[in-house]
Each structure stands twice: as C-alpha cells, then as structure tokens.
Protein backbone atom coordinates (compact mmCIF):
# COMPACT_ATOMS: atom_id res chain seq x y z
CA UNK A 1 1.32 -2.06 1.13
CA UNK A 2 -0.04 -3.34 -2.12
CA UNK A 3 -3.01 -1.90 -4.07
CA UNK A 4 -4.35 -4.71 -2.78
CA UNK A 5 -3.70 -4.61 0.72
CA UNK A 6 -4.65 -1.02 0.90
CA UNK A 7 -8.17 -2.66 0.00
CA UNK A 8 -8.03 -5.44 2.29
CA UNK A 9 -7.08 -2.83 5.14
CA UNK A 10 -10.03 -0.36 4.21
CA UNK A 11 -12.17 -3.03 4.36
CA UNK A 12 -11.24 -4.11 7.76
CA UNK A 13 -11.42 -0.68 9.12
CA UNK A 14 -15.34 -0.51 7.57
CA UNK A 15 -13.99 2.11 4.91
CA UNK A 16 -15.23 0.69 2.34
CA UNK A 17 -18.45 0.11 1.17
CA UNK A 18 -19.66 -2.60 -1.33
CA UNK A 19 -22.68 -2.33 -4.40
CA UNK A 20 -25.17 -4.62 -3.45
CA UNK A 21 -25.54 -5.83 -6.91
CA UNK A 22 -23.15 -6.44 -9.97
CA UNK A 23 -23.48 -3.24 -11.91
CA UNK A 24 -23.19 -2.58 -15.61
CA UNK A 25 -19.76 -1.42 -17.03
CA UNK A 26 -21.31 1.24 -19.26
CA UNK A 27 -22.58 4.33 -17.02
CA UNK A 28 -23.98 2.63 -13.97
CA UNK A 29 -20.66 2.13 -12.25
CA UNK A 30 -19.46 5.42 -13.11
CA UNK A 31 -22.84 6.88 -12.31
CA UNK A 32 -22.16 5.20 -8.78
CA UNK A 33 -18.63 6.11 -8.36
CA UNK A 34 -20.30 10.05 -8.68
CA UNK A 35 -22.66 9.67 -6.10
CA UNK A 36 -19.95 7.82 -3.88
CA UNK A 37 -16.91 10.51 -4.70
CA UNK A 38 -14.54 10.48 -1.60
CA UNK A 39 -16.12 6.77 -0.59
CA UNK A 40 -13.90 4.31 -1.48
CA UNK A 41 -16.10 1.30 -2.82
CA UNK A 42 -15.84 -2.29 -4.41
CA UNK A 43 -18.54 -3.37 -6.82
CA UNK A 44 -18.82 -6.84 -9.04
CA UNK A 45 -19.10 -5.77 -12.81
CA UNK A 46 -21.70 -7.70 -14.87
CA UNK A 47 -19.69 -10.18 -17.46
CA UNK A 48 -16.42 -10.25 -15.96
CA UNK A 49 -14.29 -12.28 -13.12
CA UNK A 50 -12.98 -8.95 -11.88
CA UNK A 51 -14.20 -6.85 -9.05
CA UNK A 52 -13.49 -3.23 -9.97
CA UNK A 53 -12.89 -1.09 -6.56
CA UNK A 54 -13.29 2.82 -7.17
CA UNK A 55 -12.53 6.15 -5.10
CA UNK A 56 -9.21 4.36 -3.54
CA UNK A 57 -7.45 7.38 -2.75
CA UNK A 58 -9.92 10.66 -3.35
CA UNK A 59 -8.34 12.61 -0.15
CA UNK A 60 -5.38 13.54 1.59
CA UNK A 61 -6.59 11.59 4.54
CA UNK A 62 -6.42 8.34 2.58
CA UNK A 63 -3.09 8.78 0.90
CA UNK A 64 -1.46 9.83 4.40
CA UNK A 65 -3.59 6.79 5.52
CA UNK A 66 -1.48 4.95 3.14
CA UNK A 67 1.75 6.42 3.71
CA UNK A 68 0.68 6.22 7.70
CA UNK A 69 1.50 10.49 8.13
CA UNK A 70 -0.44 13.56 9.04
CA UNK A 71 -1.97 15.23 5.54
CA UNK A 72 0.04 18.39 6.08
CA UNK A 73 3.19 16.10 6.12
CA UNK A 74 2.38 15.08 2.48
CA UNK A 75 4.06 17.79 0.69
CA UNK A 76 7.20 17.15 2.32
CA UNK A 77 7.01 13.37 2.13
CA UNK A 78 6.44 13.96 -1.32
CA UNK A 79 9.31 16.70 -1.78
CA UNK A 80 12.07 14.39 0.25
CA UNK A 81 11.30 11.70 -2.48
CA UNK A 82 12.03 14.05 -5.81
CA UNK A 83 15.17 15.11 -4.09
CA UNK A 84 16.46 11.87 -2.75
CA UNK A 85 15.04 9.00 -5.26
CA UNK A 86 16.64 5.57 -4.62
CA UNK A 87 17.40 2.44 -6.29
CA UNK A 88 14.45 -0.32 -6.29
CA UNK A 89 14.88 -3.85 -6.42
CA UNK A 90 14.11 -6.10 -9.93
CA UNK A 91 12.79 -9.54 -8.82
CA UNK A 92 11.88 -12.65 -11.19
CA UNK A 93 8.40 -13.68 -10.00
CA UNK A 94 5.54 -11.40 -8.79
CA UNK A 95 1.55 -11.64 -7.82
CA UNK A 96 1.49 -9.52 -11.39
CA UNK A 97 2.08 -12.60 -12.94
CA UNK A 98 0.12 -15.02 -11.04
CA UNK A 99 -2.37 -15.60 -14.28
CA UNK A 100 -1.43 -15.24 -17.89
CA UNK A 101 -5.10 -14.62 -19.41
CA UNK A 102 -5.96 -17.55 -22.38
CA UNK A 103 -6.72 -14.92 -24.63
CA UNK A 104 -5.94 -11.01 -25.58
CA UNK A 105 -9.39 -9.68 -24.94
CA UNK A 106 -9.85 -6.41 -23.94
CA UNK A 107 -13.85 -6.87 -22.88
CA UNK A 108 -12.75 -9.27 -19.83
CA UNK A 109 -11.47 -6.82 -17.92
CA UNK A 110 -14.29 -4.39 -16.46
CA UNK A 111 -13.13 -1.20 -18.51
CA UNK A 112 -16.04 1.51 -17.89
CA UNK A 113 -17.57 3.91 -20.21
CA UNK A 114 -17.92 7.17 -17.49
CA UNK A 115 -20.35 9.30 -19.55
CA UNK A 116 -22.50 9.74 -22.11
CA UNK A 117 -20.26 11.20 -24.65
CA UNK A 118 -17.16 9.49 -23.86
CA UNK A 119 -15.48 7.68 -27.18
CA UNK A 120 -15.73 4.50 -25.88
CA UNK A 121 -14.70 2.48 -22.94
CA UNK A 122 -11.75 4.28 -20.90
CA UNK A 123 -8.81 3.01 -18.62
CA UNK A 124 -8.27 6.19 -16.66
CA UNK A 125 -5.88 4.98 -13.88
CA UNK A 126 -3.35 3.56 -16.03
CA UNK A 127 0.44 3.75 -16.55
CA UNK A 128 2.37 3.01 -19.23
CA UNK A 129 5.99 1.91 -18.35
CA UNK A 130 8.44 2.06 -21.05
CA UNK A 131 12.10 1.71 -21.15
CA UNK A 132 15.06 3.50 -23.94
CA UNK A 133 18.88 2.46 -24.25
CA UNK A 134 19.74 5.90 -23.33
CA UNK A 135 17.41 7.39 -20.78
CA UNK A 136 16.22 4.86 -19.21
CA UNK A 137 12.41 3.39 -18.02
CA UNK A 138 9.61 6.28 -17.86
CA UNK A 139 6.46 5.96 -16.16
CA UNK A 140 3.81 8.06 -16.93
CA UNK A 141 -0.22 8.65 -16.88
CA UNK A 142 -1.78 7.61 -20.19
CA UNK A 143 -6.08 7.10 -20.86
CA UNK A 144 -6.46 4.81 -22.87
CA UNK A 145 -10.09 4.20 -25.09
CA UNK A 146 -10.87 0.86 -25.95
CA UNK A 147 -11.05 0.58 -29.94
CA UNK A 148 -11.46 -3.20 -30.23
CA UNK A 149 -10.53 -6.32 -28.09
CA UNK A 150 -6.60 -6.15 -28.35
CA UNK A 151 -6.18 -2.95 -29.17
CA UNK A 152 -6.13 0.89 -27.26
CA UNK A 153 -5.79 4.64 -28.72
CA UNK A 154 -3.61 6.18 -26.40
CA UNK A 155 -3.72 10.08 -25.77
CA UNK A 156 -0.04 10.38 -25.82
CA UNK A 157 1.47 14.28 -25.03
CA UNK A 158 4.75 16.09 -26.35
CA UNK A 159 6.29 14.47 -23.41
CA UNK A 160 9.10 11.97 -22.91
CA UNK A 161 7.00 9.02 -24.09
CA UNK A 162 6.78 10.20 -27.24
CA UNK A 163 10.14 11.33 -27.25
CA UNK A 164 10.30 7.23 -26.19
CA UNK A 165 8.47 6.81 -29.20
CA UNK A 166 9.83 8.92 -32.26
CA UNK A 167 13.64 7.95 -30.84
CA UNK A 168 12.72 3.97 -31.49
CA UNK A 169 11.17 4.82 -35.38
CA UNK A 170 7.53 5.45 -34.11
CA UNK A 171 6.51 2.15 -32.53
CA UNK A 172 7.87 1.09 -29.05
CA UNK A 173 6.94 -2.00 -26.73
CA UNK A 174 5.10 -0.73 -23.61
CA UNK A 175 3.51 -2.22 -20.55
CA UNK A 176 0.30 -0.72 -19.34
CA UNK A 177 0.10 -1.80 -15.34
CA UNK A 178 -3.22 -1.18 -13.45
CA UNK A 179 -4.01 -1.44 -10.10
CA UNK A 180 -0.70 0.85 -8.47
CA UNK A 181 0.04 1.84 -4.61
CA UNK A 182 0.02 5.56 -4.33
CA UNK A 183 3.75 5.57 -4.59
CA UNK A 184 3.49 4.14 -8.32
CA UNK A 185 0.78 6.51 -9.21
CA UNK A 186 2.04 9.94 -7.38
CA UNK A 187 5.81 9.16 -8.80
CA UNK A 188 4.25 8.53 -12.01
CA UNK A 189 2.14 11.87 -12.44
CA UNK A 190 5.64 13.69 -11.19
CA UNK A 191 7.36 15.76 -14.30
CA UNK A 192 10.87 15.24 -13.90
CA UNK A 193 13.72 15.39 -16.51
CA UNK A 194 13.49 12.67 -19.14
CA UNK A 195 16.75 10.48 -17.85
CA UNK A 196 14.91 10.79 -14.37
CA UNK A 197 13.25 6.88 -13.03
CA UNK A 198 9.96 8.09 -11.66
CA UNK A 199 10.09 4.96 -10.01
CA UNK A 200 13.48 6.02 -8.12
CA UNK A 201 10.81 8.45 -6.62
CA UNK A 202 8.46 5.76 -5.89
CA UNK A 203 10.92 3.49 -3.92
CA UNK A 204 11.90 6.58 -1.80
CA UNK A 205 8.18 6.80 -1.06
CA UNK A 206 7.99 3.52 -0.39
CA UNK A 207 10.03 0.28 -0.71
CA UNK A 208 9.28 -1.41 -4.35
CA UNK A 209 9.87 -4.47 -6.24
CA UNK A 210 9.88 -4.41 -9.76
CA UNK A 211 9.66 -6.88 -12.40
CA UNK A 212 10.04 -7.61 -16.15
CA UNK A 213 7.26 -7.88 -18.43
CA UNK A 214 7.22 -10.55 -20.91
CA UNK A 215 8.52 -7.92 -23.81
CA UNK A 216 11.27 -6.96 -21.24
CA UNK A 217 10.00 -3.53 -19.80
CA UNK A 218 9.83 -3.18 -15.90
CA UNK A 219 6.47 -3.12 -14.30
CA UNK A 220 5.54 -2.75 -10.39
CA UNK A 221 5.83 -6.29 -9.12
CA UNK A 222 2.58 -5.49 -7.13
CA UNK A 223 0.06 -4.04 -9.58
CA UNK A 224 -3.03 -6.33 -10.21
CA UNK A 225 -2.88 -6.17 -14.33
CA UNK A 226 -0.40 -5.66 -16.58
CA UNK A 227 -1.47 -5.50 -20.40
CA UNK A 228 2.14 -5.44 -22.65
CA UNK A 229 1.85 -4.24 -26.58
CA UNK A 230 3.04 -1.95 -28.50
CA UNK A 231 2.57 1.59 -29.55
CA UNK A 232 2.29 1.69 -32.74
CA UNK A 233 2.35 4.41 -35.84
CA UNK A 234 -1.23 4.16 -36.73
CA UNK A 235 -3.16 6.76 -35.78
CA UNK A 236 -7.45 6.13 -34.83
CA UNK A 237 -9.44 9.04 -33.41
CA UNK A 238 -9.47 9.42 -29.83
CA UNK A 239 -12.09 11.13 -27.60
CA UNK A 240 -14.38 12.75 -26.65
CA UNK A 241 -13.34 12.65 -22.79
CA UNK A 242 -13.67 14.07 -19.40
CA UNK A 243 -10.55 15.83 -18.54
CA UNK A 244 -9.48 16.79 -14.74
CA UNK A 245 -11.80 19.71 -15.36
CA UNK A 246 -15.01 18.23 -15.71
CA UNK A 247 -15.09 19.23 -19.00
CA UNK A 248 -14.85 17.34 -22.03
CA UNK A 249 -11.57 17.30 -23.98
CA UNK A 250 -11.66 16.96 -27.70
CA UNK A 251 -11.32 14.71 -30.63
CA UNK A 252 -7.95 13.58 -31.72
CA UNK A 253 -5.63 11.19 -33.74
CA UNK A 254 -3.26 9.16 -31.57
CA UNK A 255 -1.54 6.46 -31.58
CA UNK A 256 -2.67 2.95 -31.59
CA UNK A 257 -1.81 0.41 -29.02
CA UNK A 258 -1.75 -3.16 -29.71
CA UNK A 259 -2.12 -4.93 -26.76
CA UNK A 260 -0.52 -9.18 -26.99
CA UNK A 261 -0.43 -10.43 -23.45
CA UNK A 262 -2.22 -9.62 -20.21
CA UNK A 263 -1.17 -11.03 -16.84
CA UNK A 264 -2.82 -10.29 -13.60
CA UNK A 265 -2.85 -11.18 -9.82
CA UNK A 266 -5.14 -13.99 -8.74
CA UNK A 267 -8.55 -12.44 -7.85
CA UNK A 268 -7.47 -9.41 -9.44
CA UNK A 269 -8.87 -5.71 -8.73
CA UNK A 270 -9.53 -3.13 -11.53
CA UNK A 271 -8.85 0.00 -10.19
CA UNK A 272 -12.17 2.25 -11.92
CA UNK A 273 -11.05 5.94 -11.63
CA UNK A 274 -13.64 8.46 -12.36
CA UNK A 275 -12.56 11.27 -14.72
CA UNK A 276 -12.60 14.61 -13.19
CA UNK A 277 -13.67 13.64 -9.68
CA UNK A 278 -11.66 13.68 -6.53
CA UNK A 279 -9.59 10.55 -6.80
CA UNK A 280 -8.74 11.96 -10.40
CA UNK A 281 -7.33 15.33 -8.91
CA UNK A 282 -5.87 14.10 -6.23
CA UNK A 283 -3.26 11.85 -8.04
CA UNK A 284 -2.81 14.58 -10.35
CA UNK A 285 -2.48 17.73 -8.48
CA UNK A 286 -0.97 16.25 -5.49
CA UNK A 287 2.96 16.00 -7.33
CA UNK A 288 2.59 19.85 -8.07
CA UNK A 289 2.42 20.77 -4.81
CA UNK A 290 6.29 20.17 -3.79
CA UNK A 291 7.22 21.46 -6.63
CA UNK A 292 5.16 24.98 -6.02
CA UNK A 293 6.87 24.53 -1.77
CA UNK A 294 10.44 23.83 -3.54
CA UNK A 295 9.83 27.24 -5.12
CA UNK A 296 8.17 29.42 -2.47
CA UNK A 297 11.08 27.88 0.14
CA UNK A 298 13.22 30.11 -1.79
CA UNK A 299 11.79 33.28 -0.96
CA UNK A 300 10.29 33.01 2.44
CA UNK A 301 9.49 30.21 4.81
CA UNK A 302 7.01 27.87 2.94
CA UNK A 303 4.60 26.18 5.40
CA UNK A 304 2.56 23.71 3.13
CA UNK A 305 1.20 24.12 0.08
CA UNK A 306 -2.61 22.79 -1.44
CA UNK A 307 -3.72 22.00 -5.23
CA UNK A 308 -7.44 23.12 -4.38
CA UNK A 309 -9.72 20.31 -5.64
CA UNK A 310 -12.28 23.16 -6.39
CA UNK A 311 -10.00 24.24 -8.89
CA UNK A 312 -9.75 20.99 -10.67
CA UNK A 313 -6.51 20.10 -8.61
CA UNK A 314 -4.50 21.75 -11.21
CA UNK A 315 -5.64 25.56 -11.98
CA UNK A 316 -5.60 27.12 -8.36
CA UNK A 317 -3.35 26.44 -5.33
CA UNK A 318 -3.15 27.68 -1.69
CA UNK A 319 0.17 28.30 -0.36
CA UNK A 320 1.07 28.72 3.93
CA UNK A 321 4.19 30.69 4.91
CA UNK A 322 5.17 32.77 7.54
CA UNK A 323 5.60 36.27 7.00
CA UNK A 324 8.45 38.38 8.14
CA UNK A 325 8.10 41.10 5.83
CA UNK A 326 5.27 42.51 3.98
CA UNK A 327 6.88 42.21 0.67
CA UNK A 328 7.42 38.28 0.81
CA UNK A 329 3.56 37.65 0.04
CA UNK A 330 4.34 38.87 -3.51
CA UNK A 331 7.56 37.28 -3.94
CA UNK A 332 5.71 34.00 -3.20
CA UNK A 333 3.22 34.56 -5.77
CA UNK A 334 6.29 34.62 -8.60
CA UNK A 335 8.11 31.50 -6.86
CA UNK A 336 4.61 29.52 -7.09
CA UNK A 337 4.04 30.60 -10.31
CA UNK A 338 7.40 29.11 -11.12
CA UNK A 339 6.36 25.78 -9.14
CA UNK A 340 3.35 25.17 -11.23
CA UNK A 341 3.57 26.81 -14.78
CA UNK A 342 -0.24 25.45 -15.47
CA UNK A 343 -1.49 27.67 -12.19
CA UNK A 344 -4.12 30.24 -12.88
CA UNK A 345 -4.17 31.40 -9.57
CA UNK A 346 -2.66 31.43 -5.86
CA UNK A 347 -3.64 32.81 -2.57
CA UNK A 348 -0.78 32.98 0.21
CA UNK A 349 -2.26 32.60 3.69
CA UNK A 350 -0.92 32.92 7.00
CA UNK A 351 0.24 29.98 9.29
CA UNK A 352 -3.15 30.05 11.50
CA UNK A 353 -5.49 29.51 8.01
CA UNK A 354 -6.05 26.22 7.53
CA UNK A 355 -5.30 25.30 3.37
CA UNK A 356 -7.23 22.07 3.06
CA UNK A 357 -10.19 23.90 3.79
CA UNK A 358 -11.24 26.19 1.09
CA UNK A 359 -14.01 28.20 3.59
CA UNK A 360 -11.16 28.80 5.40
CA UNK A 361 -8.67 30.49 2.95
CA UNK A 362 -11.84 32.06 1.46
CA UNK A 363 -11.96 33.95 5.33
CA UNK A 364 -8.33 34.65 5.08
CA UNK A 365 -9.29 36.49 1.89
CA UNK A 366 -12.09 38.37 3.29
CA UNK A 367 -11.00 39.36 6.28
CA UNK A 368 -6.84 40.07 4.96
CA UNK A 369 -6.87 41.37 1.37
CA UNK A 370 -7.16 44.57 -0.47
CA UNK A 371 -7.66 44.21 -3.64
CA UNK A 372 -6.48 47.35 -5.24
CA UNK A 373 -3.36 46.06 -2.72
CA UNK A 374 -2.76 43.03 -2.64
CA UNK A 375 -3.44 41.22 -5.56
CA UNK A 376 -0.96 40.21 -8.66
CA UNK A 377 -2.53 40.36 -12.51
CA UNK A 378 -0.72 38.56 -15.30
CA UNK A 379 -2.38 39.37 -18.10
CA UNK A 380 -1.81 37.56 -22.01
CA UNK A 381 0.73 34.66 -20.57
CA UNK A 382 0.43 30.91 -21.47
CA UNK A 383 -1.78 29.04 -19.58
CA UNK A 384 -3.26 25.59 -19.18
CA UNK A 385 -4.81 23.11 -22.11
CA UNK A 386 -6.65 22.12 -19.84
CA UNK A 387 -8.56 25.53 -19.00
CA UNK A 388 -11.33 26.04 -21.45
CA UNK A 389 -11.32 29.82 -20.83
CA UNK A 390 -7.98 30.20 -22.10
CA UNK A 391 -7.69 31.38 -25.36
CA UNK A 392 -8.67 28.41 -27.71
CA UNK A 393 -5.83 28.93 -30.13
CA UNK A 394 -2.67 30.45 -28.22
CA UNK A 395 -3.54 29.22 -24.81
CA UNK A 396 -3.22 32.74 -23.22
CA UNK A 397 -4.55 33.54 -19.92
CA UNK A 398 -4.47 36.13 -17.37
CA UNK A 399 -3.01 34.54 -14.15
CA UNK A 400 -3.50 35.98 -11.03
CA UNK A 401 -2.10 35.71 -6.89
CA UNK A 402 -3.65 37.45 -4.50
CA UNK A 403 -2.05 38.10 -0.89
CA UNK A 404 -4.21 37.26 1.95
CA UNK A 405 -1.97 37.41 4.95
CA UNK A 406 -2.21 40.24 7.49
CA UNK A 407 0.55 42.80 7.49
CA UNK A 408 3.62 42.18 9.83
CA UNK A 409 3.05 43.82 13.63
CA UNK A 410 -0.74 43.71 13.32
CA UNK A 411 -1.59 40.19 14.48
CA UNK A 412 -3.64 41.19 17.41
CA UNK A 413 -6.00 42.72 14.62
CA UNK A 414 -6.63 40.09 12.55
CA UNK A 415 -6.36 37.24 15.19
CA UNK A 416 -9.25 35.05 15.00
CA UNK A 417 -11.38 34.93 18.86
CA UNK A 418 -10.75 31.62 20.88
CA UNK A 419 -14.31 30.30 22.10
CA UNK A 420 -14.16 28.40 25.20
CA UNK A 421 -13.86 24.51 24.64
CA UNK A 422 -16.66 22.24 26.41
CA UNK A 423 -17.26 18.52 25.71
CA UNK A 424 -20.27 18.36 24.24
CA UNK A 425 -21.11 14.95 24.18
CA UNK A 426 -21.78 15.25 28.07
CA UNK A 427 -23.53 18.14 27.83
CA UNK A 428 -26.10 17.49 24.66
C-alpha cells in the first residue's frame, strides 16, 4: 500500500479520527497531535489545499497492520530485509508527479511549528534521497526548518550524506519526498554501509516503484510530495528543536537547502510528525531492534527484541531469549550493546515476559534480579548525543544491562499462577 492507501484503509476501518475544524499550522495542530499520540488523525490546515494526517504509524500494531503480521514478527520482518535487500523497479510516470506546483513556495504546504521554542516551521518526517557516481542513491532522515519560501536549513550529521556532500565540492542536488509507506521510512532510518540502497531494504519489505526527480535523483514513485533543490555550502542557524527525547536539541549552523520544484499527488497528504512522540520513536527505534536480535542471536537464542518507547525509542531496549545456561544473560548484554552502540541500558527477560509491555518487564525485574548479581555497569564509555545526561563535552556515559531471567532448573519458582479463564461478558 501507498501512504495514501494506508489512510484510505484506516479510515474505512474507523481508525482514524478527523479535527472538526481547520486548525492553525503554528502550535494548534501539534498541540492536537499531543493530545491524540497513538490516534492516527486527519485535520484541514488553515491557508493551504493540503490535508495534513498525523500519528500514521505511532505503534507496532499499526506498522504490522501495514505490513499485515503479528508485532512480535516485526523484528524479523525487519531483519530478513537488511540481510536479503532486492532490486526495485524505476518507472517513468508516478502519482508523485501528478501536479507540478506554479510556484516554489514553501508556505503552501502545511509545514507546522510543534512548540514554542522551535526555530521555525519544521518538516519532521522527511527524507532526503540523494544519489553519487560511486556509491550509489542514499536515503536518509533529515528535519528540515523552514528559513524562507524556497529555501530549508537542513540538520545534516557526519553521515553518508555529507560524505554525499563534501565528495561533490559541498553542494549536491537532493530530493526531499514526504508522505512514505513504512517501508520507505523504516529502510530509511536503517544505518547500513554507505554503498548500501536503503531502498534495496525497502523493496524487500515491500514491493516499490521508484522514479526520477526532475534533477535526476530517484524518489518513491508513491510519496505524496517531493520538493527537489540543492544542498548548498551556506550555512544559516538551525534550531532550537525537539529531539526523540523530548528535549530540545541545540542551535547550529547547517547547510542551506534551496528548494526549485515541488511536485505532489493530486489531493495530496502532508504527513505532520510530532517530534519526540510515539510515531517519532517508533520509525526511529524500530530499525535498531534487528540489529540488537542479529547480535544477541549470536550468543544465545534471541526471542524478540523492543526499543522501549519510555526510553525515547533509542536509549533503553528489552531483549527475549531463552536461557540454557545462567551465564548467557550476560553474554547478551555485550551482544546488545554491540547491536545498538547509542543503548544506555538493556534488560534480558525470559520467553513468558511479555517486552511490549514495560509493567511487564518491570515484574520480570522485580520478581528475577539481584542486583549486587545480576546487573552489568559500564562506567566512562561513549554514549548517545542525544542523552542530555551524558557528559556535555565527551559524550561519556555509564551504560548498564541488567539480567532479569530466572536461573536455569528453577522455573517452578518463578512461574507466574494461571487464574482460571471465564467469559466475562456473560457473566457481568
């Protein structure tokens, strides 16, 4: 399905609920999308043509809605994709090109300011797609803050699209696609080498169709806007803005973007994704997680593995095996550790603890560890930018994994009491 279809099929199903007026693109939409987080919604934007439809995919029940498999499959959907990507297919007309807009302006399309401090407006569910004689096209998860009406500061990382960059002399043509399926956006927030197609990875999640922007780089054939530019060498501050955290991120130079054309579908969507809220973490933490099982699988058998969203879908992750020795629970720490360098810290549960629900492991924890036992400190090793309690200047961190399973022989111990099961609806 498309981004669009997705929509059309929530919809149907009554999953989706609608504002019952247009609302304003600075603060009242975001405020909305808060109080609706994990609701998928559409809402009319005051000023512009374009509906903007927020909270798509905020749960693993919605992506393996998507992908039409269990939540605890997700992992391994995800994992089978990395390790088998395939070849998409490049067509020469798409719904992404249904409407070439009159006019490079910026303040037609429905680009929300989320909070108070924000820099400016701020397209949050964005990729850029750019392509290099030698490595190939990269896809990859860049805000961008509006700084006039054809132009974007991009907060561009030491990653392989600025290695895209300095390789072509500092400027390089780009297209900036909104709208994805969850195969564009989970390939795309994958790290994989820098000759690596992310969107191999997104055809082996699902059949795509790419096509060619007017400067040449490939886009999704399905997203519902594509703005093409260039990233230039001048630099313009960018920020303040809410990182996956919750917390704001700070004030830098980057790198201009000069937008020149912007197509879109007919009836277009903006996809509005609210900074540090669920949708935010989900796309984000979700592609660490096969990574971390890849890892753990090494060691011991890896059941399924969860980026907690308490733990901003990035800092802390919750990791199913099944024991056969007692000294595997610490083995699996290391190996996760390894999976997700950014971690802060893991807990390793049995096979009967259910991971996607944090009361859960938090039992597994208080009824299974000992402390001065069973849990692994790290002190003064690099952690995440994105963890303001690190140190400010080196990054440092103490990481830590704690093992909550029971020990090996003991299971009638710890084995949680089966109530009887009644149907209650015929008895209340």
């Amino acid at each position: 399905m498309s981004f669009k279809e997705f929509v059309a099929k929530l919809e149907s199903e009554g999953k989706l609920k609608t504002a019952k007026r247009p609302l304003k693109s600075e603060f009242e939409a975001a405020g909305l999308m808060k109080e609706l987080d994990g609701e998928p919604f559409k809402t009319k934007i005051e000023n512009s043509e374009f509906e903007a439809i927020a909270n798509v995919f905020p749960t693993k029940a919605l992506v393996a809605d998507y992908f039409g498999c269990a939540p605890g499959d997700l992992t391994k959907k995800m994992l089978e994709a990395i390790e088998n990507p395939s070849d998409y297919k490049v067509v020469e007309s798409a719904p992404c090109q249904e409407i070439v807009m009159d006019e490079v302006d910026l303040s037609k399309i429905p680009i929300l300011t989320h909070c108070e401090r924000d820099g400016g407006p701020y397209v949050a569910s964005g990729v850029i797609f750019a392509m290099d004689s030698e490595h190939g096209l990269n896809a990859s998860f860049q805000r961008g803050m509006v700084k006039s009406k054809d132009e974007f500061v991009l907060r561009i990382l030491q990653r392989d699209l600025n290695t895209y960059i300095e390789k072509n002399g500092g400027e390089l043509d780009v297209a900036y696609a909104i709208g994805n399926s969850p195969n564009v956006l989970l390939a795309a927030a994958t790290s994989v080498a820098v000759n690596e197609d992310e969107m191999r990875i997104a055809n082996s999640l699902e059949p795509l169709k790419m096509i060619k922007a007017g400067n040449g780089v490939l886009v999704p054939a399905d997203s519902e806007i594509v703005i093409e530019g260039t990233i230039t060498s001048e630099l313009a501050n960018e920020g303040p803005f809410v990182d996956l955290t919750g917390t704001y991120d700070i004030v830098r130079k980057q790198r201009v973007f000069k937008v020149k054309r912007i197509t879109h579908r007919k009836g277009a969507y903006y996809h509005a994704l609210l900074p540090g809220c669920l949708e935010h973490k989900i796309l984000m933490g979700m592609p660490r997680e096969p990574t971390i099982y890849k890892k753990v699988n090494e060691v011991c058998e890896c059941l399924d593995v969860s980026i907690s969203p308490g733990g901003c879908s990035w800092l802390h992750g919750f990791v199913k095996i099944r024991k056969k020795s007692d000294d595997e629970p610490k083995k699996a720490i290391k190996a996760a550790f390894e999976g997700h360098k950014s971690m802060k810290h893991v807990v390793i549960v049995d096979e009967d603890v259910n991971i996607l629900d944090p009361l859960d492991v938090e039992w597994a924890i208080s009824t299974r560890a000992q402390l001065d036992q069973d849990l692994v400190l790290k002190p003064g090793v690099k952690g995440s930018s994105l963890d303001p309690s690190a140190n400010p200047k080196t990054r440092e961190t103490c990481k830590a994994g704690l093992d909550a399973t029971y020990p090996v022989g003991r299971e009638a111990d710890f084995k949680r009491a089966e109530f009887p099961r009644v149907n209650k609806e015929e008895l209340v």
